[in-house]
Protein backbone atom coordinates (compact mmCIF):
# COMPACT_ATOMS: atom_id res chain seq x y z
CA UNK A 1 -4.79 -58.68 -94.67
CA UNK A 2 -8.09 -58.15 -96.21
CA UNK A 3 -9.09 -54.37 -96.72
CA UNK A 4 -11.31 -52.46 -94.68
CA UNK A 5 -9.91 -55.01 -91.03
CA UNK A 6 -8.40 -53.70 -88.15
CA UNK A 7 -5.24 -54.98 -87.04
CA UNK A 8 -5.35 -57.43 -83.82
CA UNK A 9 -2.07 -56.33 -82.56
CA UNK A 10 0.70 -53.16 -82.99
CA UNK A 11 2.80 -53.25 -85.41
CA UNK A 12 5.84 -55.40 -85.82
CA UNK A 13 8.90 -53.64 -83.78
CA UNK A 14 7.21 -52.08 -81.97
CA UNK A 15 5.80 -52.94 -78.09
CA UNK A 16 2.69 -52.45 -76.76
CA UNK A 17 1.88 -49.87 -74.25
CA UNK A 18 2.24 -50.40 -70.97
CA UNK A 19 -0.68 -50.52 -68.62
CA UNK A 20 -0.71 -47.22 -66.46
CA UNK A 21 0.09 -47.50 -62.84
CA UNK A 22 -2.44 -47.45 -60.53
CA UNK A 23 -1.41 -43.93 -58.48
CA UNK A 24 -1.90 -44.34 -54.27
CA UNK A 25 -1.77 -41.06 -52.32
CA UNK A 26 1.55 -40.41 -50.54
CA UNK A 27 1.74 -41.54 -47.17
CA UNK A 28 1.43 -38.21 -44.94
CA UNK A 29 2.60 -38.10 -41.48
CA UNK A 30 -0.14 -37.04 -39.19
CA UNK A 31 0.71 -33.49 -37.53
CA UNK A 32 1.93 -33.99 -33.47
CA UNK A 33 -0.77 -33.81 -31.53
CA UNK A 34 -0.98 -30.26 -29.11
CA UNK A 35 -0.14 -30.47 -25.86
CA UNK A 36 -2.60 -31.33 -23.26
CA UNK A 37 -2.91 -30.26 -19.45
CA UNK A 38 -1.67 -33.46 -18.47
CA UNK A 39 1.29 -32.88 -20.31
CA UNK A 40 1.82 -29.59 -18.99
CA UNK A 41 1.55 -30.89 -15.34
CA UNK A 42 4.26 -33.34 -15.94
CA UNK A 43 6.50 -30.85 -16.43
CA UNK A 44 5.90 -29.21 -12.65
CA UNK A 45 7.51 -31.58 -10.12
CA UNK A 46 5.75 -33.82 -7.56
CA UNK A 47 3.61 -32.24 -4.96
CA UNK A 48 2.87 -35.48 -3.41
CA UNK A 49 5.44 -34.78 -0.64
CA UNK A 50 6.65 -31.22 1.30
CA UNK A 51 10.11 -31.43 -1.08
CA UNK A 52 8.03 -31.41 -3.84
CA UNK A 53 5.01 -28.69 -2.99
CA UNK A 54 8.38 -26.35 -1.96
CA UNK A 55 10.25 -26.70 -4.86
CA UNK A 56 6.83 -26.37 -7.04
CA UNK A 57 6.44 -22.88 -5.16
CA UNK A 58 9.87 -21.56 -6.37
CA UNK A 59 9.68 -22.33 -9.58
CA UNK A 60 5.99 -20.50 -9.55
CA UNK A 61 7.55 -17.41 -7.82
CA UNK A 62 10.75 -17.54 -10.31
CA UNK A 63 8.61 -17.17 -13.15
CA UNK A 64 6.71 -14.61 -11.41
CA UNK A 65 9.71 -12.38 -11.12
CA UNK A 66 10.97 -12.97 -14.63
CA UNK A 67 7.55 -11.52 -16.15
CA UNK A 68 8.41 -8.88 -13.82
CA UNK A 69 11.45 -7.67 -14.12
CA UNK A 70 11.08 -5.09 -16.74
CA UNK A 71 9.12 -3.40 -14.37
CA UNK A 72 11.09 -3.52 -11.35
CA UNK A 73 14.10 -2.84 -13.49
CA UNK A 74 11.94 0.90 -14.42
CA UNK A 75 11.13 1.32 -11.03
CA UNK A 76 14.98 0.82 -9.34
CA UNK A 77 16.99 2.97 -12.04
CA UNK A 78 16.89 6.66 -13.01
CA UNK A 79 14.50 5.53 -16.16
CA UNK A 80 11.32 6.77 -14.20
CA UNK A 81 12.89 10.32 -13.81
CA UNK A 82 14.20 10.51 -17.28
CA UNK A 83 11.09 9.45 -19.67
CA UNK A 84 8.78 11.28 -17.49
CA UNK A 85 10.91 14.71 -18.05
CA UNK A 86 11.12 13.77 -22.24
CA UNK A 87 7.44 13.44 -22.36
CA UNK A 88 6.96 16.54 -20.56
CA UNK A 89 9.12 18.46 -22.71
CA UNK A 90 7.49 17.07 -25.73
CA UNK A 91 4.28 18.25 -24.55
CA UNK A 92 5.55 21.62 -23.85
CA UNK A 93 6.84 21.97 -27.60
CA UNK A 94 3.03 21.12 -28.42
CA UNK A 95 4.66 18.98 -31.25
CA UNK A 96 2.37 16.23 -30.71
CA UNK A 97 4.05 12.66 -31.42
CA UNK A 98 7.39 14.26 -32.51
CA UNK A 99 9.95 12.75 -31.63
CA UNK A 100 8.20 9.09 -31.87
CA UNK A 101 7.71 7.07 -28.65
CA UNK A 102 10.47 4.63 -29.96
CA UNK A 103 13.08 7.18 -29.92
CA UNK A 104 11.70 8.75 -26.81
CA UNK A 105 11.55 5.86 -25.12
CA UNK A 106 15.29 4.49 -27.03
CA UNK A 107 17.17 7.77 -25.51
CA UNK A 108 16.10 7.54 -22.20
CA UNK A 109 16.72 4.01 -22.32
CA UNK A 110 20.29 4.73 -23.60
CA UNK A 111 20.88 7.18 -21.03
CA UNK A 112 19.51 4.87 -17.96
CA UNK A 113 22.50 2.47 -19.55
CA UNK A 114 24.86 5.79 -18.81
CA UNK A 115 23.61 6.69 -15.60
CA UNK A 116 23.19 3.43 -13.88
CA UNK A 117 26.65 2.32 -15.33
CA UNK A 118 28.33 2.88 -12.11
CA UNK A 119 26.12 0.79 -10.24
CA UNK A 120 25.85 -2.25 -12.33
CA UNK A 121 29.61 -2.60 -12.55
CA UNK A 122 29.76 -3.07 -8.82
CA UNK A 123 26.59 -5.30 -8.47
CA UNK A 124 29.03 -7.73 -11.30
CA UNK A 125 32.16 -7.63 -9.21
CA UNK A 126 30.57 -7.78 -5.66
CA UNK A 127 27.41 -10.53 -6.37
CA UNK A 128 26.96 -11.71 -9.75
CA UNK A 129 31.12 -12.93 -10.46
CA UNK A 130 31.92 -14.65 -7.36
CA UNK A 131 28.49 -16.52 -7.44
CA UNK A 132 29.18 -17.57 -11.16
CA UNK A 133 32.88 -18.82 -9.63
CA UNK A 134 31.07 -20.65 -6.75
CA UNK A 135 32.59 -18.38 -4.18
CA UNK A 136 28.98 -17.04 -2.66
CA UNK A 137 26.03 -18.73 -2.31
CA UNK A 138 22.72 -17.50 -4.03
CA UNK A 139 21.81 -15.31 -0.67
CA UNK A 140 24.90 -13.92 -0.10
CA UNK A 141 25.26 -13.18 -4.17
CA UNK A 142 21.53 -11.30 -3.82
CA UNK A 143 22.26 -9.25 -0.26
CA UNK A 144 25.42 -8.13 -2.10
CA UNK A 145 24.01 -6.94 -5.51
CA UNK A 146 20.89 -5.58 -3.21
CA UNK A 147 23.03 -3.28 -0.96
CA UNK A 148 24.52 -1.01 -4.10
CA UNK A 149 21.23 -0.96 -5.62
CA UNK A 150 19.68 0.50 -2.03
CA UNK A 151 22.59 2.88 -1.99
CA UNK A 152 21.72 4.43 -5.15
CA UNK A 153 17.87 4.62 -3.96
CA UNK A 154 18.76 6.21 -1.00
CA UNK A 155 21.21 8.54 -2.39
CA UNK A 156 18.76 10.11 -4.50
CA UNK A 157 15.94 9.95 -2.09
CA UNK A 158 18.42 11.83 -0.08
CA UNK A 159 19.57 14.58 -2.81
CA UNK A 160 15.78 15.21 -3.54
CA UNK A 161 15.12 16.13 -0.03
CA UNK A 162 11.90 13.22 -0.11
CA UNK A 163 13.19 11.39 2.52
CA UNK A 164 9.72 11.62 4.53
CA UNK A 165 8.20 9.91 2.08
CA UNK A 166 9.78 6.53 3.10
CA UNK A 167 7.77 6.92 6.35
CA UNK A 168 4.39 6.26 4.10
CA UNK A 169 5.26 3.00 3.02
CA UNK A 170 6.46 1.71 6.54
CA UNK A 171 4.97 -0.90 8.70
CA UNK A 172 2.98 1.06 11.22
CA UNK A 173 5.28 -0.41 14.43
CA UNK A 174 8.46 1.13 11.91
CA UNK A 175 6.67 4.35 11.56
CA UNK A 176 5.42 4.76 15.05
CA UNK A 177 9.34 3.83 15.84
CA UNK A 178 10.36 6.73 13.07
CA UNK A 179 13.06 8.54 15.65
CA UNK A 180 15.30 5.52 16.23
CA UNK A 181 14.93 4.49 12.66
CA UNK A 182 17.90 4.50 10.02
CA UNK A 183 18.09 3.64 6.48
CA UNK A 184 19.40 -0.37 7.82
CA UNK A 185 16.09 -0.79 9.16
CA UNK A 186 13.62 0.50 5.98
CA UNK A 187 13.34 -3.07 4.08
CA UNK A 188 13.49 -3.11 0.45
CA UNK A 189 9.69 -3.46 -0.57
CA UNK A 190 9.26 0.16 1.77
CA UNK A 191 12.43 1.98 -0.16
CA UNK A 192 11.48 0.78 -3.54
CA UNK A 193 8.35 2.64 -3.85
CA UNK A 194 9.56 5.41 -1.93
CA UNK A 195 12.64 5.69 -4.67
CA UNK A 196 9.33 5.73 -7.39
CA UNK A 197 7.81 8.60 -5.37
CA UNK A 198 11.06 11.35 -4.82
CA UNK A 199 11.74 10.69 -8.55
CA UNK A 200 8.33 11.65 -9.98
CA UNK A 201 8.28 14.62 -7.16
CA UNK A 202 11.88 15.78 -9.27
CA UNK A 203 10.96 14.94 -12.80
CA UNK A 204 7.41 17.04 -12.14
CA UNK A 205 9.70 19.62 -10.60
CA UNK A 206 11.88 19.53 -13.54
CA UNK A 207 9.13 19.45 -16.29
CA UNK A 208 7.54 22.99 -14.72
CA UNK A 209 11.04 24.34 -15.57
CA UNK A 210 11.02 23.30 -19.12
CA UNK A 211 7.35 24.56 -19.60
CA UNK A 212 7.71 28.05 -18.56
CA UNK A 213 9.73 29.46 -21.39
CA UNK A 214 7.32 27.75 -23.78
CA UNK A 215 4.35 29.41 -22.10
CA UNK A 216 5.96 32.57 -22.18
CA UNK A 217 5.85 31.90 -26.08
CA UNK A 218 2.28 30.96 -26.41
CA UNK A 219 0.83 34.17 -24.34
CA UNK A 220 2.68 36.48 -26.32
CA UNK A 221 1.76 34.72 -29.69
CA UNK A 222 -2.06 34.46 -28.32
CA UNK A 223 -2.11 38.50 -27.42
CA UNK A 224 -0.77 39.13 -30.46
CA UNK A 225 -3.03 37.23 -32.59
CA UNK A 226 -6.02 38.74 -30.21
CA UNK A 227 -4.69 42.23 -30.95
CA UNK A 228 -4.39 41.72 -34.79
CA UNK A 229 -7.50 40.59 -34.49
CA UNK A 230 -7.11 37.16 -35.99
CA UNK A 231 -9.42 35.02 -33.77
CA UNK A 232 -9.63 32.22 -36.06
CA UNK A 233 -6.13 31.15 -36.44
CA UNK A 234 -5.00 28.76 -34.00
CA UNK A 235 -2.01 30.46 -31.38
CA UNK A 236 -0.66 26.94 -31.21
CA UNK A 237 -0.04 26.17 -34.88
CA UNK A 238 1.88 30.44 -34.83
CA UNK A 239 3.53 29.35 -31.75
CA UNK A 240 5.10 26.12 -32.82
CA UNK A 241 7.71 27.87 -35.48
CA UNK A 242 9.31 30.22 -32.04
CA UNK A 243 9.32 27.28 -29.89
CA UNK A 244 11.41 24.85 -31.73
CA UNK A 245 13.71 28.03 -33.15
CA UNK A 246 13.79 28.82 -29.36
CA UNK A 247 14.64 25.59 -28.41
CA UNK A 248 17.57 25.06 -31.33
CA UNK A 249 19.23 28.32 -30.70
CA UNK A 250 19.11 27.41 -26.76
CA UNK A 251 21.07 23.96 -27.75
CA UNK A 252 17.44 22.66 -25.68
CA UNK A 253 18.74 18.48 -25.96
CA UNK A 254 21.97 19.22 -24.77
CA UNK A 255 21.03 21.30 -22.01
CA UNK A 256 17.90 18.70 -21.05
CA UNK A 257 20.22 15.48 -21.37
CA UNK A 258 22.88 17.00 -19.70
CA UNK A 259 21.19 18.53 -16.92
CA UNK A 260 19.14 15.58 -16.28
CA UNK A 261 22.18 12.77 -16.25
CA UNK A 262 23.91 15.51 -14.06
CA UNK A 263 21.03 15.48 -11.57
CA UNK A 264 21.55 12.02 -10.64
CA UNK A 265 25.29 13.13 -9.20
């Protein structure tokens, strides 16, 4: 090989290179396509025919009562009576957001659990047992589980002395028939609200009990601070220290929790 030439080829041994691979995107799968409103109407059943239009109207009304039953669950149980009396108190300590709403709001939950205990132990051996053996029917399961719930409604209707407040939420031909009637002839959607009623009539009752020893306080802490002469401090900020030492030394949770789980009998 002549100086100063380039070779034609690599050199011997060794192999030449291979050509680089042409590179092709991966294959992507294309994301499922959302659901459209024909889609969603498959899922209903057939309104073509009376079968179908009925059965279409239960399932409407079954999901009607699922997104409500949190609600009606608050409004049938001693819950209503119980968080409106902790939220009173708290506002009578003037301790703004102390406790938090979650614990608020996790106590009296606890304490419905306590108090409706009773009650929900016969509404699973009387409705919801024998209909999961296939010994009742869905009506029969729901008039059985219905009648220990009204029982407990009425009882404390009853207790609280509110039982003219039934009357409001009557049919007018019940109410203008109010001396024959008895609590087998007030239907369900008249007690319900009724129950809501009595219970805010006692938990308002109950919170003007727990406020009057903690008004007490702030008078005495204002006319003191008027007679010192110390305008610009705030009574509330003096008062809060003799409330909540007030309210230890009273054992104030024990005696709230226990007298309001004892109110319900």
């Amino acid at each position: 090989m002549r100086p100063g030439s380039l070779a034609a080829g690599p050199p011997a041994g060794r192999r030449a290179p291979a050509p680089a691979a042409a590179t092709t995107p991966a294959a992507t799968t294309p994301p499922p396509a959302p659901p459209t409103p024909a889609d969603l109407v498959r899922l209903l059943p057939e309104t073509e025919t009376p079968q179908g239009v009925a059965d279409t109207i239960k399932w409407v009304v079954l999901v009607t009562v699922l997104s409500l039953a949190p609600a009606i669950l608050v409004m049938i149980t001693s819950f209503t009576r119980i968080i409106v009396v902790l939220s009173l108190l708290r506002q009578a300590i003037a301790a703004q957001n102390v406790p938090p709403n979650q614990v608020l709001f996790g106590l009296a939950l606890l304490m419905t659990v306590t108090v409706m205990a009773p009650v929900w132990q016969n509404v699973y051996s009387d409705s919801i047992s024998p209909y999961l053996a296939g010994e009742i029917d869905r009506g029969a399961a729901v008039e059985a589980g219905e009648k220990h719930v009204r029982k407990f409604m009425i009882r404390q209707i009853e207790a609280g002395g509110n039982t003219d407040d039934v009357y409001l939420f009557l049919p007018k031909t019940d109410a203008a028939a109010s001396e024959e009637l008895t609590w087998g002839g007030v239907p369900t959607i008249s007690l319900v609200p009724a129950f809501v009623v009595s219970e805010l009539k006692i938990a308002f009752y109950m919170g003007f009990r727990i406020f009057l020893p903690f008004v007490i306080i702030d008078i005495l802490v204002g006319a003191v601070l008027v007679s010192m002469g110390m305008l610009m401090l705030p009574p509330v900020l003096v008062s809060l220290p003799f409330k909540l030492l007030l309210f230890v030394l009273a054992d104030g949770w024990r005696l709230v929790v226990g007298t309001l789980m004892g109110s319900f009998g």
